[in-house]
Protein backbone atom coordinates (compact mmCIF):
# COMPACT_ATOMS: atom_id res chain seq x y z
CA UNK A 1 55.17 165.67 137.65
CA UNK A 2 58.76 164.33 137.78
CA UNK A 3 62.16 165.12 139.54
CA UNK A 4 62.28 165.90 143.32
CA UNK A 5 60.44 168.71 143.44
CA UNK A 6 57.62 168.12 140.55
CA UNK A 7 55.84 171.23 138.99
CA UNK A 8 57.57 174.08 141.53
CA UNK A 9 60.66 173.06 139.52
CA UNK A 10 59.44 171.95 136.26
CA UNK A 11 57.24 174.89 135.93
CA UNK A 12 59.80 177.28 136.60
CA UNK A 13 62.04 175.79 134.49
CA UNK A 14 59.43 176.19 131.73
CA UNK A 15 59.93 179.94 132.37
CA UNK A 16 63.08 180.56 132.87
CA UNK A 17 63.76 178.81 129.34
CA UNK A 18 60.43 180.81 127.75
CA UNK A 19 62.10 184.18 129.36
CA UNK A 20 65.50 183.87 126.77
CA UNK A 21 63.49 182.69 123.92
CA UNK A 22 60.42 184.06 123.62
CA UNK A 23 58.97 181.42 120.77
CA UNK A 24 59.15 178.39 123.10
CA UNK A 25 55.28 177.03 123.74
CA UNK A 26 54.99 174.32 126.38
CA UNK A 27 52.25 171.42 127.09
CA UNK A 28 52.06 170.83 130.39
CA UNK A 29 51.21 167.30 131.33
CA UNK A 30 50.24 166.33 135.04
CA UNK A 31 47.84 167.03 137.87
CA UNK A 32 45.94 170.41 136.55
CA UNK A 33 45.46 172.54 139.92
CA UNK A 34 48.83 171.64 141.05
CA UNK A 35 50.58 173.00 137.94
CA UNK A 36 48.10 175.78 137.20
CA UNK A 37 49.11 176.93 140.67
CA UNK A 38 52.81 176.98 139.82
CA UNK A 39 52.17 178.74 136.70
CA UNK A 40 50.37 181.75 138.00
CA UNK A 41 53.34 182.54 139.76
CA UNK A 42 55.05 183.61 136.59
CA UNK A 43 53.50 186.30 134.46
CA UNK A 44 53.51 185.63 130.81
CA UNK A 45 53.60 181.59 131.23
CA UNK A 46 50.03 180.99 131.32
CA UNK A 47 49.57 182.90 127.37
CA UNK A 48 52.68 180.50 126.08
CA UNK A 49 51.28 177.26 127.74
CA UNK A 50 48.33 174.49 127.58
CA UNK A 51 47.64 172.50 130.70
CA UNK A 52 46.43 168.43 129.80
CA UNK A 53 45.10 167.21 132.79
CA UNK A 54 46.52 163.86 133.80
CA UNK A 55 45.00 161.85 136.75
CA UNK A 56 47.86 158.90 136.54
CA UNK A 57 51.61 159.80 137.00
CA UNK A 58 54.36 157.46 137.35
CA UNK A 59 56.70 156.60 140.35
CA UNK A 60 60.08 157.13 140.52
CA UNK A 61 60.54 153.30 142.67
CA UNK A 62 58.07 151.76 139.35
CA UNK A 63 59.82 148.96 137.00
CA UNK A 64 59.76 150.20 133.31
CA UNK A 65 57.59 146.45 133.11
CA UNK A 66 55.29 147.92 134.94
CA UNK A 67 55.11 151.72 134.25
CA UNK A 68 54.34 150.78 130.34
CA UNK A 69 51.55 149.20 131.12
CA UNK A 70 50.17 152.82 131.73
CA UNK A 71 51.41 154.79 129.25
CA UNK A 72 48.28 156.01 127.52
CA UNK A 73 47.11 157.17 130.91
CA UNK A 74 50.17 158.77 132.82
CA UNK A 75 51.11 162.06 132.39
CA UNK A 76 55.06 160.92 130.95
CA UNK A 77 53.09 158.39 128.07
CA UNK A 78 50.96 161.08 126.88
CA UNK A 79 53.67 163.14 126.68
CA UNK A 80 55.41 161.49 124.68
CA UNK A 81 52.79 160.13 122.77
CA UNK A 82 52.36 164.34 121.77
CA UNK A 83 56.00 164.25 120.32
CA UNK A 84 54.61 160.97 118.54
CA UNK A 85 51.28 163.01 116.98
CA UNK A 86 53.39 165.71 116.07
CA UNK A 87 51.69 167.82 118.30
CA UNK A 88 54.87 168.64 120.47
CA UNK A 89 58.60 168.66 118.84
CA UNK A 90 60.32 167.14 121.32
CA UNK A 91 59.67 166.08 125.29
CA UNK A 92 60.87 166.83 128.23
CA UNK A 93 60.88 164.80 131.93
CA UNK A 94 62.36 164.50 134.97
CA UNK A 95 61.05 161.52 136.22
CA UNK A 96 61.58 157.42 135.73
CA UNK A 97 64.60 157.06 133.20
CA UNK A 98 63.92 153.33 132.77
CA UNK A 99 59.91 153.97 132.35
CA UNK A 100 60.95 156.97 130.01
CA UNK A 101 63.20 155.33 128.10
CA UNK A 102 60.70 152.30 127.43
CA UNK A 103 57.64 154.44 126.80
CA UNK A 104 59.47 156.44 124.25
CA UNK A 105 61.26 153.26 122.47
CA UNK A 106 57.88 151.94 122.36
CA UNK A 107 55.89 154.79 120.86
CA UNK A 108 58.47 156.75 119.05
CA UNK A 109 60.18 153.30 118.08
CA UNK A 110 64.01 154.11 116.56
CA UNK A 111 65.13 155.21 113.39
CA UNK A 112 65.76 153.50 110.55
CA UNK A 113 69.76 151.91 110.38
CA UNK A 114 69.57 152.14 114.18
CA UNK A 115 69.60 149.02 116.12
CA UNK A 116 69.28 150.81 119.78
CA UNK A 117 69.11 154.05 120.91
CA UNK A 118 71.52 155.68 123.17
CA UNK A 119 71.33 157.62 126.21
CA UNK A 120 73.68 161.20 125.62
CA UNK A 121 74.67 163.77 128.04
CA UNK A 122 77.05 166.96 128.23
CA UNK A 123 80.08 166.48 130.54
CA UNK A 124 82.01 169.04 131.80
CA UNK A 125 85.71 169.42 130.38
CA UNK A 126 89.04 171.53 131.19
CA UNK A 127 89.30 171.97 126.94
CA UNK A 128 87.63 174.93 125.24
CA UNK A 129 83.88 173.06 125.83
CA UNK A 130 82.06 170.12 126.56
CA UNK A 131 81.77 167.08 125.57
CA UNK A 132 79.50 164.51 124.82
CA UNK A 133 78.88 160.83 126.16
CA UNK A 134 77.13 157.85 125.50
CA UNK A 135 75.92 155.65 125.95
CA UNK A 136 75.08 156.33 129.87
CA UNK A 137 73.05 153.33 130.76
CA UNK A 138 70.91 152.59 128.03
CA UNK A 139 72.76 149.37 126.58
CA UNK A 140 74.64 147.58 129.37
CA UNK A 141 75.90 145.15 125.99
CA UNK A 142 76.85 146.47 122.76
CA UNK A 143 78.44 145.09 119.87
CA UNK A 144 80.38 146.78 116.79
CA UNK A 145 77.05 148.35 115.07
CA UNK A 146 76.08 149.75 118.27
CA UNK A 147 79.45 151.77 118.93
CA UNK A 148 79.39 152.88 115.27
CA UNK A 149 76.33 153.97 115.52
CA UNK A 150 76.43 155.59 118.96
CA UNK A 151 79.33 157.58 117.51
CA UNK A 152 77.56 159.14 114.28
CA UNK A 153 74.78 159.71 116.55
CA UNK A 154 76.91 161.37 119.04
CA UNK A 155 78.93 163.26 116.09
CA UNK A 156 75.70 165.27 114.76
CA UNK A 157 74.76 165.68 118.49
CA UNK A 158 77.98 167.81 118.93
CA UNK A 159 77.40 169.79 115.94
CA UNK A 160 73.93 170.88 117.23
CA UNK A 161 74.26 171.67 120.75
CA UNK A 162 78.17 172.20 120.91
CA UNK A 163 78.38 174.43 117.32
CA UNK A 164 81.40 171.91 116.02
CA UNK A 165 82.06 171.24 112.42
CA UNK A 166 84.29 167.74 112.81
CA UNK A 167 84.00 167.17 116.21
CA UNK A 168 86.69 164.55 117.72
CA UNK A 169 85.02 161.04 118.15
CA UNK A 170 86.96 158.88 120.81
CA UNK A 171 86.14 155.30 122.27
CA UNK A 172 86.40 154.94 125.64
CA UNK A 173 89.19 151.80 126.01
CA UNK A 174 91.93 150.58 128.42
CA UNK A 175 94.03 151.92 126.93
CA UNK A 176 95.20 154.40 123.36
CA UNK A 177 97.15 151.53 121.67
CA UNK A 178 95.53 149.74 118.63
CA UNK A 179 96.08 146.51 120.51
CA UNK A 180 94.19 146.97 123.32
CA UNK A 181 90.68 146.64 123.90
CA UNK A 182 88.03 143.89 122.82
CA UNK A 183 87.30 143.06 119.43
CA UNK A 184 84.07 144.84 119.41
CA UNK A 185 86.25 147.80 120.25
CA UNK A 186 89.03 147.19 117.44
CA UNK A 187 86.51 146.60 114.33
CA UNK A 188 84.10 149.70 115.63
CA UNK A 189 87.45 151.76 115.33
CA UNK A 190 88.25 150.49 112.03
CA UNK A 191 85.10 150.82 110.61
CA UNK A 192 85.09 154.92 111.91
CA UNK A 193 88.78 155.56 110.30
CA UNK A 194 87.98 154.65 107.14
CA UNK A 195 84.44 157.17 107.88
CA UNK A 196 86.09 160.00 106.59
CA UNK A 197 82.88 162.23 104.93
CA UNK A 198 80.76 161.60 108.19
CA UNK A 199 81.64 165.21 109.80
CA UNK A 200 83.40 164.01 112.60
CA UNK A 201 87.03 162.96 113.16
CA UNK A 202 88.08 159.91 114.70
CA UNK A 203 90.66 159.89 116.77
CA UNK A 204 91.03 156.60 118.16
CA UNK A 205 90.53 155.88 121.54
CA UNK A 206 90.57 157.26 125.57
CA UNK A 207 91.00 156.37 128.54
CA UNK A 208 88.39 157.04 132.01
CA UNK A 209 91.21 159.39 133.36
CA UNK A 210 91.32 161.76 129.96
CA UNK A 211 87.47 162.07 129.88
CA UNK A 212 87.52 165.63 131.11
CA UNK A 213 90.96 167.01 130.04
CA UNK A 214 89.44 168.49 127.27
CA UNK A 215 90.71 166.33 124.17
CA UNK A 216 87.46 164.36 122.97
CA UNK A 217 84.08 166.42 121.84
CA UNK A 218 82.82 162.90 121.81
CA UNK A 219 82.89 159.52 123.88
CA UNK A 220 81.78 156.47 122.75
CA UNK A 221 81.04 153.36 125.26
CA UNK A 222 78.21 150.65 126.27
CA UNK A 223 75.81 151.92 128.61
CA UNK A 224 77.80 149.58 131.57
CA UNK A 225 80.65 151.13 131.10
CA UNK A 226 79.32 154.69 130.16
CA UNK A 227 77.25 154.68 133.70
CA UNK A 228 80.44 154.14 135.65
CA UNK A 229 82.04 156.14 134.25
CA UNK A 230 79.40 159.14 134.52
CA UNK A 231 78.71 158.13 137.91
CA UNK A 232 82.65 158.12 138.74
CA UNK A 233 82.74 161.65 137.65
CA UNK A 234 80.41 163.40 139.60
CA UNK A 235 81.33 161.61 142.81
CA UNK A 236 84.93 163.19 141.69
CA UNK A 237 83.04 166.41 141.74
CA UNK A 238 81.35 166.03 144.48
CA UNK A 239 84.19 164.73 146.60
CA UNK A 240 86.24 167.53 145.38
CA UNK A 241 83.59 170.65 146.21
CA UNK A 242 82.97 168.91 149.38
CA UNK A 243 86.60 168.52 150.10
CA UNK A 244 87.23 172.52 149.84
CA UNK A 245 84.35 173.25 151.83
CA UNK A 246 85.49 171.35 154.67
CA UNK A 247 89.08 172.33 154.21
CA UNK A 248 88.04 175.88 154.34
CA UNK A 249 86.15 175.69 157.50
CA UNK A 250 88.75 174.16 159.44
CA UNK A 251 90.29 177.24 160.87
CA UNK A 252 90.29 181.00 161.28
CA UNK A 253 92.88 181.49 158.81
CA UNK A 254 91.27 179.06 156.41
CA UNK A 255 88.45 181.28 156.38
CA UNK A 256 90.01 184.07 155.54
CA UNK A 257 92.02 182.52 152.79
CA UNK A 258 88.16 181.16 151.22
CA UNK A 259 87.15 184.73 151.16
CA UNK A 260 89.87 185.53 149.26
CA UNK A 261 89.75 182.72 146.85
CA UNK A 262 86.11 183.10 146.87
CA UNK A 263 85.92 184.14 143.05
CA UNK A 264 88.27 181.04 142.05
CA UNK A 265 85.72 178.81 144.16
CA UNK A 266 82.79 180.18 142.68
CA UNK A 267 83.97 179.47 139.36
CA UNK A 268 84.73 175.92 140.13
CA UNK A 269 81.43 175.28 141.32
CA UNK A 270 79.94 176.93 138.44
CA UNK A 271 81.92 174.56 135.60
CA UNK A 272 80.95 171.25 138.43
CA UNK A 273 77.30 172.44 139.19
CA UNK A 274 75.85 169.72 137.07
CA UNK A 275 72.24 172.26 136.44
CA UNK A 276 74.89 173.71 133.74
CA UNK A 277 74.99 170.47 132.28
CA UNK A 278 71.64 169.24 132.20
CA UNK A 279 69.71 167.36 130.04
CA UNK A 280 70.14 164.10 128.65
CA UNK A 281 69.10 162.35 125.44
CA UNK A 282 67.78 159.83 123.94
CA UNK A 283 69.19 159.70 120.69
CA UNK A 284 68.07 157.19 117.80
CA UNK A 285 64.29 157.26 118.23
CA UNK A 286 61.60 158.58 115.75
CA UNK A 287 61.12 161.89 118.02
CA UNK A 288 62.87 164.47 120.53
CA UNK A 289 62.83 162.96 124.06
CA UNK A 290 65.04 164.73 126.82
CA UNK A 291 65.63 163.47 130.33
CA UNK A 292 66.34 166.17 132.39
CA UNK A 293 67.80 165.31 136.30
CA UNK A 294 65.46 164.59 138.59
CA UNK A 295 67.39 166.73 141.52
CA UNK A 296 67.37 169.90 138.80
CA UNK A 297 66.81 172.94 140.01
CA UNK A 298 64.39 175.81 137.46
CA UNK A 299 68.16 176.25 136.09
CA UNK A 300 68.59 173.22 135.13
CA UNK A 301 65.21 172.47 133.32
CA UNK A 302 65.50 175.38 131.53
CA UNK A 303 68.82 174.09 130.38
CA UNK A 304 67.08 170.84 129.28
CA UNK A 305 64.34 172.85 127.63
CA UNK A 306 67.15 174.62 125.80
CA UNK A 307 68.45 171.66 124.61
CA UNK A 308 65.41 170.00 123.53
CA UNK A 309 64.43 173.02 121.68
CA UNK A 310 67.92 173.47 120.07
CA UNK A 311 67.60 170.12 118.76
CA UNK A 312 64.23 170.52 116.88
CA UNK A 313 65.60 173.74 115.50
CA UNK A 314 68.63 172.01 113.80
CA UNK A 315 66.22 168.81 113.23
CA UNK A 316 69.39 166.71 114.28
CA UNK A 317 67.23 163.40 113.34
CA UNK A 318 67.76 164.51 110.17
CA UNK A 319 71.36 164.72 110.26
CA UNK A 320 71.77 161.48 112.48
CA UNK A 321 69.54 159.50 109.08
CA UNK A 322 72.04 161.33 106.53
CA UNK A 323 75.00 160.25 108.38
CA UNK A 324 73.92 156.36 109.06
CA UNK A 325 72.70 156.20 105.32
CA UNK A 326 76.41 157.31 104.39
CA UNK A 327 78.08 154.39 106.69
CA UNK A 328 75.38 151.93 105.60
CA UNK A 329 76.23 152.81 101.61
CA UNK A 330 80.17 152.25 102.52
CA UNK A 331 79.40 148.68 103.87
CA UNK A 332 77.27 148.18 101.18
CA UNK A 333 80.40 148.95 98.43
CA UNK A 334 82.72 146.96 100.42
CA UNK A 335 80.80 144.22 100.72
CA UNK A 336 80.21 143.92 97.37
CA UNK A 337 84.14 144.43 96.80
């Protein structure tokens, strides 16, 4: 019942994603006539779905505060509370981030070694394929276990959605040089070089202005920082696309030269249309929970569907426990040193 456009969106979504893999099954949670209505529009949906009629949905404007207070009632709780029951593998919403993100840390609580979970997201880059963030907003305050964490959880992210063996783990800092940065920043970095068996490679730290040049599979940052950032990039995007458009219908001539630059601009709004990219996690919890944009067209919730799905397959909470048990076992030898 989330997003901008509710179940004409979400619904479709749910079939685009069911049309390339066939095995997908969906339980639809929300208003029941308004999203059987959207699903008889798209033959074959109906067999590969189960409606669960929810009278209480939650607001988009609603406090998480308040919005937990209904969770056994509203159509996001008892969605998650599915992925809690083991009835669904993983869930997937457009609405309230805050309310999700609450309802799921309460009923899916996080993982063992993991202090907070992380909000994750796929960023478009000019290298060879995306890359991964986090955290986006989740944490405004983090301290060394948190980054550490965030970046073994962000590591085995990258292997499952992104097909890497090491990927390349970078902090986000003011700068590359050792020296720079806070201390929280220094002794998370330290801690990751000497992380060698961890299947990722550290490779220090980046800057804001390097995000998307390509030479980090992973980011690393508070969610404070992480938001800006994330928000800084897609006004970039937008102020770009919107840029062209206007410069190309300035003039006659400037018409003619768009029409024949046309496939060059299509592809650029292809890599920047951010339904490509959609579908945000929350990694570190006890369960699959995906946030998927609420201005997402069917594309993009079928992209978030994808990813959810993906991530079940390759039962990445697995790998995330495997890796943190590894770091944990390190600290434990050098403590003891």
């Amino acid at each position: 019942m989330g997003g901008d456009s509710g179940p004409p969106a979400m619904v479709a979504g749910a079939a685009r994603a069911l049309a390339r893999r066939h095995d997908l099954r969906f339980l639809l949670f929300g208003d029941q006539a308004a999203i059987r209505e959207q699903v008889d529009e798209h033959e074959g949906l109906s067999a590969a779905c189960q409606i669960v009629h929810c009278n209480d949905v939650i607001a988009g404007t609603e406090k998480p505060s308040q919005a937990i207070r209904r969770a056994k009632t509203s159509s996001m709780g008892r969605a998650i509370a599915a992925v809690k029951a083991g009835e669904a593998q993983a869930a997937v919403s457009g609405g309230n981030t805050g309310a999700l993100m609450a309802m799921a840390k309460l009923a899916l609580r996080t993982m063992p070694g993991i202090d907070r979970p992380a909000l994750a997201a796929l960023l478009p880059t000019l290298g060879a394929n995306d890359l991964v963030m986090l955290d986006l907003g989740a944490n405004t305050e983090c301290d060394v276990q948190n980054l550490v964490q965030f970046s073994v959880m962000g590591a085995a992210y990258a292997r499952v959605v992104l097909d890497l063996e090491r990927p390349r783990v970078q902090l986000l800092n003011i700068g590359t040089e050792e020296l720079k940065g806070t201390d929280e920043l220094k002794e998370a970095a330290a801690i990751l070089r000497a992380s060698t068996d961890l299947g990722m490679r550290f490779d220090g730290f980046i800057e804001a202005d390097k995000i998307s040049r390509g030479g980090a599979d992973v980011v690393v940052t508070d969610g404070f920082s992480g938001n800006i950032a994330l928000k800084s990039v897609e006004g970039t995007a937008r102020f770009v696309t919107d840029l062209l458009k206007r410069a190309f219908t300035s003039s006659v001539r400037s018409k003619i030269g768009f029409l024949i630059s046309r496939p060059a601009t299509e592809l650029l709004r292809h890599h920047l249309d951010p339904n490509n990219h959609n579908g945000a996690v929350f990694l570190g919890l006890n369960g699959l929970v995906v946030k998927s944009h609420g201005s997402a067209d069917q594309k993009g919730v079928a992209n978030a569907v994808w990813v959810a799905a993906r991530m079940a397959r390759e039962d990445l909470t697995r790998k995330i426990s495997h890796d943190l048990a590894s770091v944990a076992d390190r600290s434990a030898r050098a403590a003891a040193q």
